[in-house]
C-alpha atoms as a PDB file:
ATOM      1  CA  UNK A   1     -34.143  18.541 -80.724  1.00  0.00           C
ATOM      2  CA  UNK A   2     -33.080  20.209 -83.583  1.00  0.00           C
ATOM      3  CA  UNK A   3     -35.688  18.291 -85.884  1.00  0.00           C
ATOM      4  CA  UNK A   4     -39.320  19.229 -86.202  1.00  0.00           C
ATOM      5  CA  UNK A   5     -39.847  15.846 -87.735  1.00  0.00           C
ATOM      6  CA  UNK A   6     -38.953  12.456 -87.056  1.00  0.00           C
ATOM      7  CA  UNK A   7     -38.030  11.555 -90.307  1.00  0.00           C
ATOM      8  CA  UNK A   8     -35.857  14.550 -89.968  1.00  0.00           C
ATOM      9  CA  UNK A   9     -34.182  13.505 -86.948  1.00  0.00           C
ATOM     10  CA  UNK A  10     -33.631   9.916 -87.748  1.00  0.00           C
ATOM     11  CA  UNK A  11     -31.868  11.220 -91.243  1.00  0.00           C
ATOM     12  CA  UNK A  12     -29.929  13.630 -88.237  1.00  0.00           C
ATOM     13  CA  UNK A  13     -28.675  10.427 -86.202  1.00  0.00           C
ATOM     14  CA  UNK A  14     -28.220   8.272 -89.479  1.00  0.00           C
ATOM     15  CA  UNK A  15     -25.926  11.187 -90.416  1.00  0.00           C
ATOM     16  CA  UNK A  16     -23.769  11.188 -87.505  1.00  0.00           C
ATOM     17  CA  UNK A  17     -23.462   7.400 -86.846  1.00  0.00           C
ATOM     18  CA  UNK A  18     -21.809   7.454 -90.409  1.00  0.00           C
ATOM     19  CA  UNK A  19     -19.471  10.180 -89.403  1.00  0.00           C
ATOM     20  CA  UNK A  20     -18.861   8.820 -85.953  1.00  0.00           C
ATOM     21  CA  UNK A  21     -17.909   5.745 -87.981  1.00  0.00           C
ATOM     22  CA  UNK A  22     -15.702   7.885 -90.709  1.00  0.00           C
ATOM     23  CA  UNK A  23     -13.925   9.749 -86.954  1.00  0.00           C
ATOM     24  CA  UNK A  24     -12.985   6.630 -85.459  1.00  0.00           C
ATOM     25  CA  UNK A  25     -11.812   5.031 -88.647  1.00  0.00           C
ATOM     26  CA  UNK A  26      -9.256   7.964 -88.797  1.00  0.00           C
ATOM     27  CA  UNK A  27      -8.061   7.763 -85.763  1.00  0.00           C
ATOM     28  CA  UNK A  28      -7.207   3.874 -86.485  1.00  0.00           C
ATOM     29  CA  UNK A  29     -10.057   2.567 -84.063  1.00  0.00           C
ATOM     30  CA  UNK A  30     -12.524  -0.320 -84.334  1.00  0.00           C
ATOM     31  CA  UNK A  31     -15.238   0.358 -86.008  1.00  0.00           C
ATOM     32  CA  UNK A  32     -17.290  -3.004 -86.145  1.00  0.00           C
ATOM     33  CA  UNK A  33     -20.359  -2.708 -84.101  1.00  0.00           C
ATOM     34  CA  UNK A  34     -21.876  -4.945 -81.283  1.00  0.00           C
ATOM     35  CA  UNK A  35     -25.262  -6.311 -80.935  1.00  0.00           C
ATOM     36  CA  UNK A  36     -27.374  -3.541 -80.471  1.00  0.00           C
ATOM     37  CA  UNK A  37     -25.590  -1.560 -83.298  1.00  0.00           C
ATOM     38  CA  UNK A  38     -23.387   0.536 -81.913  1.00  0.00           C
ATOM     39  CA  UNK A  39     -19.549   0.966 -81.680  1.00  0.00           C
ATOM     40  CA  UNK A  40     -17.461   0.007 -79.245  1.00  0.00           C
ATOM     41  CA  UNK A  41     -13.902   1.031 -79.761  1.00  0.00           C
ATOM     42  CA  UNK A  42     -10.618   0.902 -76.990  1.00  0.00           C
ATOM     43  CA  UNK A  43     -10.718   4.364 -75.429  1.00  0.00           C
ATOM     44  CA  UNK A  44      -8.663   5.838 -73.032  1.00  0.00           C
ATOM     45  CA  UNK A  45     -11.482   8.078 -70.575  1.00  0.00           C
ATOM     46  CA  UNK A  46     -15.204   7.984 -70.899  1.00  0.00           C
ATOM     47  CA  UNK A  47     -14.772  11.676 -71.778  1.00  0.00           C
ATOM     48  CA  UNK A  48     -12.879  10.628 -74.940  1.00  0.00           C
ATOM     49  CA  UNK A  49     -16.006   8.488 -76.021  1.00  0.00           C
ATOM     50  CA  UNK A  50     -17.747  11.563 -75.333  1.00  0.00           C
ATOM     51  CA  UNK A  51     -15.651  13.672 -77.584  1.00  0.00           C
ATOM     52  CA  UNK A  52     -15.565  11.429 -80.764  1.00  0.00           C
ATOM     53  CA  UNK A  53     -19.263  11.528 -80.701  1.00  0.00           C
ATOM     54  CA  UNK A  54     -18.895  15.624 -80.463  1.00  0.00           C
ATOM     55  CA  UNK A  55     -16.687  15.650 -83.178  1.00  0.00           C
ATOM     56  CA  UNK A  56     -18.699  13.556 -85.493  1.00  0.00           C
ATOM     57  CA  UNK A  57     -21.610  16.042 -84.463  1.00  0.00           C
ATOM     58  CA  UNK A  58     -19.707  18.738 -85.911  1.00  0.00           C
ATOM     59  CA  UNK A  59     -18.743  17.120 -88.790  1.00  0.00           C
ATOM     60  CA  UNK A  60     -22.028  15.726 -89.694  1.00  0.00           C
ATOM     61  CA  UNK A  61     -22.950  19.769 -90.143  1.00  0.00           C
ATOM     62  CA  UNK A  62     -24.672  19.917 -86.464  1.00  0.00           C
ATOM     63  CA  UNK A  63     -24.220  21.939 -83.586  1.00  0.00           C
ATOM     64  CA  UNK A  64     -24.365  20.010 -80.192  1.00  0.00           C
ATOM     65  CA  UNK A  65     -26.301  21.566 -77.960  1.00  0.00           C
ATOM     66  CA  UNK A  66     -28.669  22.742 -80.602  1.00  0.00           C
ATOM     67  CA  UNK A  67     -29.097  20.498 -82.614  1.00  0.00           C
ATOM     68  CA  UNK A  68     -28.132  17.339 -80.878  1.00  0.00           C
ATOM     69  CA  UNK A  69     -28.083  16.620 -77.453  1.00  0.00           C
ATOM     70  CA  UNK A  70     -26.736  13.911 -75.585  1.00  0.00           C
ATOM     71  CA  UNK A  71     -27.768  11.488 -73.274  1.00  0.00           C
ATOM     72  CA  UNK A  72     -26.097   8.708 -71.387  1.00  0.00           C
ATOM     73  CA  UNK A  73     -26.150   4.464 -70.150  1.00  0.00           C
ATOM     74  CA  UNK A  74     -23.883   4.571 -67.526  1.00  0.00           C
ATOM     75  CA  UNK A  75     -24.499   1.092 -66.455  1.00  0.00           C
ATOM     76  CA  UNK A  76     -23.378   1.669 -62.846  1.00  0.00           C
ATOM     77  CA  UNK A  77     -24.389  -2.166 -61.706  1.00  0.00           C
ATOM     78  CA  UNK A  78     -21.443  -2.971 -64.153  1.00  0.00           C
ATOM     79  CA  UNK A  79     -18.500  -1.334 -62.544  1.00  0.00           C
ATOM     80  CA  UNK A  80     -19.421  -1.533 -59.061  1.00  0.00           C
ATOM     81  CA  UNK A  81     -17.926  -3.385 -56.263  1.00  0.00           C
ATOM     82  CA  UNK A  82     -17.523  -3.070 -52.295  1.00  0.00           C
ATOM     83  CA  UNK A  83     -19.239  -0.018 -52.096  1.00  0.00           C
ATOM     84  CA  UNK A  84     -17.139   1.970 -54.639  1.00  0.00           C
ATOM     85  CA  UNK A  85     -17.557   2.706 -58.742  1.00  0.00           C
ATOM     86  CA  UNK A  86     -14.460   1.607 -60.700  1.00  0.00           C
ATOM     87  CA  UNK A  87     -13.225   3.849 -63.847  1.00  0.00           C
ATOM     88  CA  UNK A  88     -10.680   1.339 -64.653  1.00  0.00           C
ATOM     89  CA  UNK A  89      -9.610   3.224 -67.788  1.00  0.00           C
ATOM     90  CA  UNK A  90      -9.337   6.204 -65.391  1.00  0.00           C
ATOM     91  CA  UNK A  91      -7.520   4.789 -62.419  1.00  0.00           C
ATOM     92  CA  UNK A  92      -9.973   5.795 -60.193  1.00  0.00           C
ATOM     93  CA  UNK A  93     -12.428   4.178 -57.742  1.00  0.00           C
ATOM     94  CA  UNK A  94     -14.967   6.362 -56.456  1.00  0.00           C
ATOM     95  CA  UNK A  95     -17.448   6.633 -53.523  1.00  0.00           C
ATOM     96  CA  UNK A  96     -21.160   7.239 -54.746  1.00  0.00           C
ATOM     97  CA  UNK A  97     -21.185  10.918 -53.633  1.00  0.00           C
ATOM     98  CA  UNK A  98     -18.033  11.384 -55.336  1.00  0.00           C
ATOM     99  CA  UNK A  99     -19.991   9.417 -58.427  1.00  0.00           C
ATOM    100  CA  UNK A 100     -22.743  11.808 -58.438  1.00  0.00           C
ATOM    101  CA  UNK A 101     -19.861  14.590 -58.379  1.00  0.00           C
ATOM    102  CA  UNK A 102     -18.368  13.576 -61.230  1.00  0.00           C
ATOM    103  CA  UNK A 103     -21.561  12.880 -63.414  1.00  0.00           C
ATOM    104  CA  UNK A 104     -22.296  16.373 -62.720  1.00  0.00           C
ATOM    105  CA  UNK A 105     -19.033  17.288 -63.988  1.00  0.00           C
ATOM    106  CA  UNK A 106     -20.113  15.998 -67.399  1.00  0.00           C
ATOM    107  CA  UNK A 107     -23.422  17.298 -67.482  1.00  0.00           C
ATOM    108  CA  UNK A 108     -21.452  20.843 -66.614  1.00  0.00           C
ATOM    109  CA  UNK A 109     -18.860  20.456 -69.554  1.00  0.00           C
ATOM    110  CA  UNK A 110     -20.877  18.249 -72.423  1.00  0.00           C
ATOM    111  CA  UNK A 111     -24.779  18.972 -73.448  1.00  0.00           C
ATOM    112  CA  UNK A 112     -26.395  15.727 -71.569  1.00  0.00           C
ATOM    113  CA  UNK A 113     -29.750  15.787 -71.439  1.00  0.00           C
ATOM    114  CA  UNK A 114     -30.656  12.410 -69.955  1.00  0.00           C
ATOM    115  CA  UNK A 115     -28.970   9.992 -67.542  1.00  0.00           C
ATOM    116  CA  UNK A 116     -29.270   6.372 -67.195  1.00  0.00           C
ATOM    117  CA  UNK A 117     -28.496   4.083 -64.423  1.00  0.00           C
ATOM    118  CA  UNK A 118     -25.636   6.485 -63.250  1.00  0.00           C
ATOM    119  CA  UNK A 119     -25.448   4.827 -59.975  1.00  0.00           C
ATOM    120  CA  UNK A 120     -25.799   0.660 -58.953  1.00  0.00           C
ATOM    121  CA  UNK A 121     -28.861  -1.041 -58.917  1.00  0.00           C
ATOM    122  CA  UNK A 122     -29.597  -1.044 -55.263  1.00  0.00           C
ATOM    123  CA  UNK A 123     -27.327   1.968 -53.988  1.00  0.00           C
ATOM    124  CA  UNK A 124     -30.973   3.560 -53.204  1.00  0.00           C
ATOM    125  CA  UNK A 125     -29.421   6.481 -51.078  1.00  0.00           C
ATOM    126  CA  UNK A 126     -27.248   7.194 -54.067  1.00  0.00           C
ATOM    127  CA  UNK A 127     -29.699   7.717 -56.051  1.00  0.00           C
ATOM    128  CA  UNK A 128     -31.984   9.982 -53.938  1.00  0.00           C
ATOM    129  CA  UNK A 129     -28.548  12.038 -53.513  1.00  0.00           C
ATOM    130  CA  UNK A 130     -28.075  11.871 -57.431  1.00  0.00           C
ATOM    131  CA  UNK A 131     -31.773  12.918 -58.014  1.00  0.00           C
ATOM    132  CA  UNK A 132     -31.694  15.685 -55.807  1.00  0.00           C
ATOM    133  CA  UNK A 133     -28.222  16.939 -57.131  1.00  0.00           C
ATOM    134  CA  UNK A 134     -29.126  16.935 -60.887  1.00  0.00           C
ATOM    135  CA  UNK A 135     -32.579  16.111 -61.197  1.00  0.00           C
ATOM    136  CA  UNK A 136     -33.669  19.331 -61.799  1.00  0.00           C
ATOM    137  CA  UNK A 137     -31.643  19.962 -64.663  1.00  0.00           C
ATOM    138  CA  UNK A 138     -31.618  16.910 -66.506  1.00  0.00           C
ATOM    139  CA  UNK A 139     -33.415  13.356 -66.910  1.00  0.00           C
ATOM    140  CA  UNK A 140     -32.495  10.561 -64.372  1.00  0.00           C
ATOM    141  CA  UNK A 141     -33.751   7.399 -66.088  1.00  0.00           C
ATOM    142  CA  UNK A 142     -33.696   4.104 -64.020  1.00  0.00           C
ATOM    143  CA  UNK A 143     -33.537   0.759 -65.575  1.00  0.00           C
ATOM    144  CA  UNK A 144     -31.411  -1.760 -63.278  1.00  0.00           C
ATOM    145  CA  UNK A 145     -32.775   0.039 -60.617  1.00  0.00           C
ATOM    146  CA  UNK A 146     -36.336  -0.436 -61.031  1.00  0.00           C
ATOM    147  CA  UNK A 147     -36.741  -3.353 -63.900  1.00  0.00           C
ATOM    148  CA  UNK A 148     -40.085  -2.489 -64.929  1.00  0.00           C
ATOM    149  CA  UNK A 149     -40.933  -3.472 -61.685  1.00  0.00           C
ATOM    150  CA  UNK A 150     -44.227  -1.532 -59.766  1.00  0.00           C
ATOM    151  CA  UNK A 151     -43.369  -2.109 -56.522  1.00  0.00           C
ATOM    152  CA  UNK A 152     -39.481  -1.122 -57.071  1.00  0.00           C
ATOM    153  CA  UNK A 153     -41.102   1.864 -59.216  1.00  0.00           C
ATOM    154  CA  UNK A 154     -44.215   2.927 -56.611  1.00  0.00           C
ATOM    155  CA  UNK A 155     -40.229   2.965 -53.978  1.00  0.00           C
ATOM    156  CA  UNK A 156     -38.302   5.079 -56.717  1.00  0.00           C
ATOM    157  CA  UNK A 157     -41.487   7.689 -56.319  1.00  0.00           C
ATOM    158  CA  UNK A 158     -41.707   7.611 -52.836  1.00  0.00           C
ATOM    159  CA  UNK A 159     -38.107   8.165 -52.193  1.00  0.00           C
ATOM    160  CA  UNK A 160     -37.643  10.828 -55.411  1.00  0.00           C
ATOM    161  CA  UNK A 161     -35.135   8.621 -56.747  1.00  0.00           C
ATOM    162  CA  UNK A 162     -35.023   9.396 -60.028  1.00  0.00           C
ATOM    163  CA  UNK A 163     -37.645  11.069 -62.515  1.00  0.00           C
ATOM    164  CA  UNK A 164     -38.318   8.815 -65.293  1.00  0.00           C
ATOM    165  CA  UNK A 165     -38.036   4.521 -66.136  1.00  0.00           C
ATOM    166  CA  UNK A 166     -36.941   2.806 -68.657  1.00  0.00           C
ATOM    167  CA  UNK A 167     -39.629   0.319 -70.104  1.00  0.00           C
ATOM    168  CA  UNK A 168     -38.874  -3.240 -71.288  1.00  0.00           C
ATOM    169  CA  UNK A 169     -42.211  -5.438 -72.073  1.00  0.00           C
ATOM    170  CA  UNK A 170     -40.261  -8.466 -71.144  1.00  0.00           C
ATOM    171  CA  UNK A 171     -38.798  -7.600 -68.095  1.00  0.00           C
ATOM    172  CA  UNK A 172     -42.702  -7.023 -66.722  1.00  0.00           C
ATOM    173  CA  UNK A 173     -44.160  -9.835 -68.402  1.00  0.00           C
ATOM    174  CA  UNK A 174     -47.574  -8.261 -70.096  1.00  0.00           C
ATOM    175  CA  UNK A 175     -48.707  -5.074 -71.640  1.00  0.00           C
ATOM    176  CA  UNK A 176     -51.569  -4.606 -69.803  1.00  0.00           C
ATOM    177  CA  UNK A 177     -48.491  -4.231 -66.781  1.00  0.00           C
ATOM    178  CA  UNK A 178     -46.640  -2.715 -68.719  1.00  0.00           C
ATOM    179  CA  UNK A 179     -49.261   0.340 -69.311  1.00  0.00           C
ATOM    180  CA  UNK A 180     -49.681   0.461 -65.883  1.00  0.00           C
ATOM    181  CA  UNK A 181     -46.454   0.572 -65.148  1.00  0.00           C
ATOM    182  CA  UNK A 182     -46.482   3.810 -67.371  1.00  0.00           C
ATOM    183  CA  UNK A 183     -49.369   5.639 -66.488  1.00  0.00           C
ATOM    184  CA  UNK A 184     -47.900   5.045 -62.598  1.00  0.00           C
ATOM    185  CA  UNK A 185     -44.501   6.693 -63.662  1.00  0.00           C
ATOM    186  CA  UNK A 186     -46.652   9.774 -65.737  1.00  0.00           C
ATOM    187  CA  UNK A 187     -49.038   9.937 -62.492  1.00  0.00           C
ATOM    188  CA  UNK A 188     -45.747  10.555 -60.724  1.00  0.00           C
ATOM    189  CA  UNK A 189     -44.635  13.662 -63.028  1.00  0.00           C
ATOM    190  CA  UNK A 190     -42.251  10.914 -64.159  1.00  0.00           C
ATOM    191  CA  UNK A 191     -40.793  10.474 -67.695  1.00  0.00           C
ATOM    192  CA  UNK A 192     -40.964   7.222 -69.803  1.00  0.00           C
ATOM    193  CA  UNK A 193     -38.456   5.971 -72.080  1.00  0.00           C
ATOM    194  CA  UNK A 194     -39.232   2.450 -74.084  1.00  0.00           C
ATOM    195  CA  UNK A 195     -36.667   0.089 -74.296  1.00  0.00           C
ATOM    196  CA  UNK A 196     -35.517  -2.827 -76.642  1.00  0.00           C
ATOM    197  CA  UNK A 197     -33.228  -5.405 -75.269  1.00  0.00           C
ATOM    198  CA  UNK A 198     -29.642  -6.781 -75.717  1.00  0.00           C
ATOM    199  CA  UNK A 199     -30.863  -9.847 -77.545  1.00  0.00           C
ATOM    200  CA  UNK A 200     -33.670  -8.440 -79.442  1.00  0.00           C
ATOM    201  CA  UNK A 201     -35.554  -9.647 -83.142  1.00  0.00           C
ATOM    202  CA  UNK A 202     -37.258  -8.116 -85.446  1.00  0.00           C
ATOM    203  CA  UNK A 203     -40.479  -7.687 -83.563  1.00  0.00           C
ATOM    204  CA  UNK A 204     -41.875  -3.831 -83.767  1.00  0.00           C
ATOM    205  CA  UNK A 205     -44.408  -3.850 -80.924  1.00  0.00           C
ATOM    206  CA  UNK A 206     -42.396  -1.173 -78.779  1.00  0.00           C
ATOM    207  CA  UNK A 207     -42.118   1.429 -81.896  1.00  0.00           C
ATOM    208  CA  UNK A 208     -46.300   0.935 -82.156  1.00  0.00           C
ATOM    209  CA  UNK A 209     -46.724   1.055 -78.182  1.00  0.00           C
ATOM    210  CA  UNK A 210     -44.481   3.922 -77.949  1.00  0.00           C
ATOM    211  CA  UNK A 211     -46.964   6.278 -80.290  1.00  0.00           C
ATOM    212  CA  UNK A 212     -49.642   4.668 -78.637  1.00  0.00           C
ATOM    213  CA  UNK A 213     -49.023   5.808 -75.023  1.00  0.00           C
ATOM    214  CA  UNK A 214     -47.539   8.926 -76.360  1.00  0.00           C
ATOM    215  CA  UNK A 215     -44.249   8.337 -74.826  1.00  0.00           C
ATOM    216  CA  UNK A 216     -42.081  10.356 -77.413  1.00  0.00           C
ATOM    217  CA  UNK A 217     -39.361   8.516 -76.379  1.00  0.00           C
ATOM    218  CA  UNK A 218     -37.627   5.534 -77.408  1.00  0.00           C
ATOM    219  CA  UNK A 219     -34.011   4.151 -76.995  1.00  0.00           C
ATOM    220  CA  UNK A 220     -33.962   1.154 -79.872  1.00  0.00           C
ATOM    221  CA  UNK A 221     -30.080   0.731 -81.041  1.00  0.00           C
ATOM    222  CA  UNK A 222     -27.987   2.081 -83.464  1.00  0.00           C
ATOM    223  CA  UNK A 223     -28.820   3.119 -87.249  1.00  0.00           C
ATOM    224  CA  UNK A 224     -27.239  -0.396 -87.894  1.00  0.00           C
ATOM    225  CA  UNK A 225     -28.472  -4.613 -87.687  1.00  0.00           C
ATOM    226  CA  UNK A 226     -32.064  -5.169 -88.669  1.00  0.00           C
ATOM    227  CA  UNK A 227     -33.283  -5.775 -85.591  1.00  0.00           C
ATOM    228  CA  UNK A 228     -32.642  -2.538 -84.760  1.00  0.00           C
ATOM    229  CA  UNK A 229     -33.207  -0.681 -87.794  1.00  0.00           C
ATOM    230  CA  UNK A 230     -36.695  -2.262 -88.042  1.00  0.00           C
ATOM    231  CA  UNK A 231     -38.352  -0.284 -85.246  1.00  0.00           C
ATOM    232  CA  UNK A 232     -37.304   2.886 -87.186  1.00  0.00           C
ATOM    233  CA  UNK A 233     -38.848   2.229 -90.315  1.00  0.00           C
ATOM    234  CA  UNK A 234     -41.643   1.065 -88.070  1.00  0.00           C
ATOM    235  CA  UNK A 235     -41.895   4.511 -86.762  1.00  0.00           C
ATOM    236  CA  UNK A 236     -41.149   5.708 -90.189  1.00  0.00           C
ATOM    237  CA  UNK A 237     -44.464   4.356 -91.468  1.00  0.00           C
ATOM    238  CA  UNK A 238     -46.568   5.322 -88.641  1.00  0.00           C
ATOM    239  CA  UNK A 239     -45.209   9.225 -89.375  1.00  0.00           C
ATOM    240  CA  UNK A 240     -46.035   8.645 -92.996  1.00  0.00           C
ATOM    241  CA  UNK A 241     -49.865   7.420 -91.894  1.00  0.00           C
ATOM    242  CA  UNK A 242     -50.105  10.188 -89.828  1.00  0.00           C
ATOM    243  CA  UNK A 243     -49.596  12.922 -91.735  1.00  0.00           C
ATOM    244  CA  UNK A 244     -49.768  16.197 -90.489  1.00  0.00           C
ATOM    245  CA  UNK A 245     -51.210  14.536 -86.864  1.00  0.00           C
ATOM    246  CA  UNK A 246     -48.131  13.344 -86.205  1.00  0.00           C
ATOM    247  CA  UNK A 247     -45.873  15.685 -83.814  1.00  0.00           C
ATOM    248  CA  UNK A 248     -42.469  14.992 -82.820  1.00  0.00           C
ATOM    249  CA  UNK A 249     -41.546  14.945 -78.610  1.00  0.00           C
ATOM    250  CA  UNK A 250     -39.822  18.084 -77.764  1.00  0.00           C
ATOM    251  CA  UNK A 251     -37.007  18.471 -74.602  1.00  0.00           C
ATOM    252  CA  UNK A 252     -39.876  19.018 -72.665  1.00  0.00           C
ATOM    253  CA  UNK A 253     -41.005  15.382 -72.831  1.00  0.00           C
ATOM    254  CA  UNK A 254     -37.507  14.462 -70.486  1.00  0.00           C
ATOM    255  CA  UNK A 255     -38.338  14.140 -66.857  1.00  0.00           C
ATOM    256  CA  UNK A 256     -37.601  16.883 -64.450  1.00  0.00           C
ATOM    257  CA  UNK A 257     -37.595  16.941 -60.811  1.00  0.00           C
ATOM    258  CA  UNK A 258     -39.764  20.082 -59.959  1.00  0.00           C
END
């Protein structure tokens, strides 16, 4: 949130990927990236992953917390099983209060802004604990747990369980539900974040719909792969026919639970 522009702020992110890159190289670490762009190098904590990323910040001529922010895919459905979250890397398996504790840990120490699927899929009381723990101070997005889904989303409102959804046009089939599955979130007071997918081409519909709806946010993939970089330039162009209409989302676009 440091940009007033978003040509500004994809040069910002462009900037740090390449010093991210330059970090991990140094510290003899993978650098070849996976298929939505990003790296994926053997770390020893999650915090570490979170600290490379800081440093490149830094070294990129940022100031985290500023300039950049953070904001994090937990994928909780992936490291669950029999009721408890496994940090493998960590030795530790933990309950999903104790989850919730120790994402709020992170938000406390590192400059997270936004959360994603922090807890599994269908832990629902988890995640009306997690909202009500932390949704006031930063975005809870929910992908796995609502899959562009209205009748899963219309339960996430009722229940407060989170305050913003992830949107994937395939998952929900059309966009005419896919709109409504947006204007149902924003009726909520909820956030909306567009989302590409795993296996994704070089299709630019989301980068257009994202403007469109006035989402100001977007989670597309790494400054890397052409499938990727092609909704940035997308969004590049629509900037550039915008002119001086065009406005870049501030923080306040995140959800919040009031």
């Amino acid at each position: 949130f440091g940009a007033t522009t978003f040509s500004e702020a994809l040069r910002m992110g462009t900037e740090i990927f390449h010093h991210l890159k330059s970090v991990l190289k140094s510290k003899g670490m993978n650098t070849a990236v996976g298929d939505e762009g990003g790296f994926a190098p053997n770390l020893s904590s999650n915090e570490e992953a979170v600290e490379v990323i800081l440093e490149a910040i830094e070294k990129a001529g940022y100031k985290a917390g500023q300039d950049i922010y953070l904001a994090l895919d937990v994928a909780a459905s992936e490291i669950y099983d029999n009721g408890k979250y496994n940090l493998d890397s960590e030795g530790r398996s933990l309950s999903s209060n104790e989850m919730v504790d120790y994402l709020g840990s992170l938000i406390k120490k590192y400059p997270i802004v936004s959360i994603e699927d922090g807890l599994h899929e269908d832990d629902w009381d988890g995640w009306n604990h997690m909202t009500a723990e932390l949704g006031s101070t930063i975005q809870i997005v929910g992908d796995d747990l609502t899959v562009t889904n209205i009748t899963r989303l219309q339960r996430a409102i009722d229940e407060n369980s989170m305050n913003s959804i992830l949107i994937k046009l395939n998952q929900i089939g059309t966009v005419t539900e896919t709109i409504q599955a947006v204007e149902l979130a924003r009726n909520a007071g909820f956030g909306a974040v567009i989302s590409h997918r795993s296996g994704e081409t070089e299709d630019t519909t989301i980068a257009d719909l994202s403007v469109a709806m006035g989402m100001g946010q977007i989670k597309t993939g790494s400054a890397s792969r052409t499938d990727r970089i092609c909704k940035y330039n997308q969004l590049l162009r629509i900037e550039e026919e915008l002119g001086s209409d065009a406005t870049l989302a501030n923080i306040g676009v995140l959800g919040k639970s009031k």
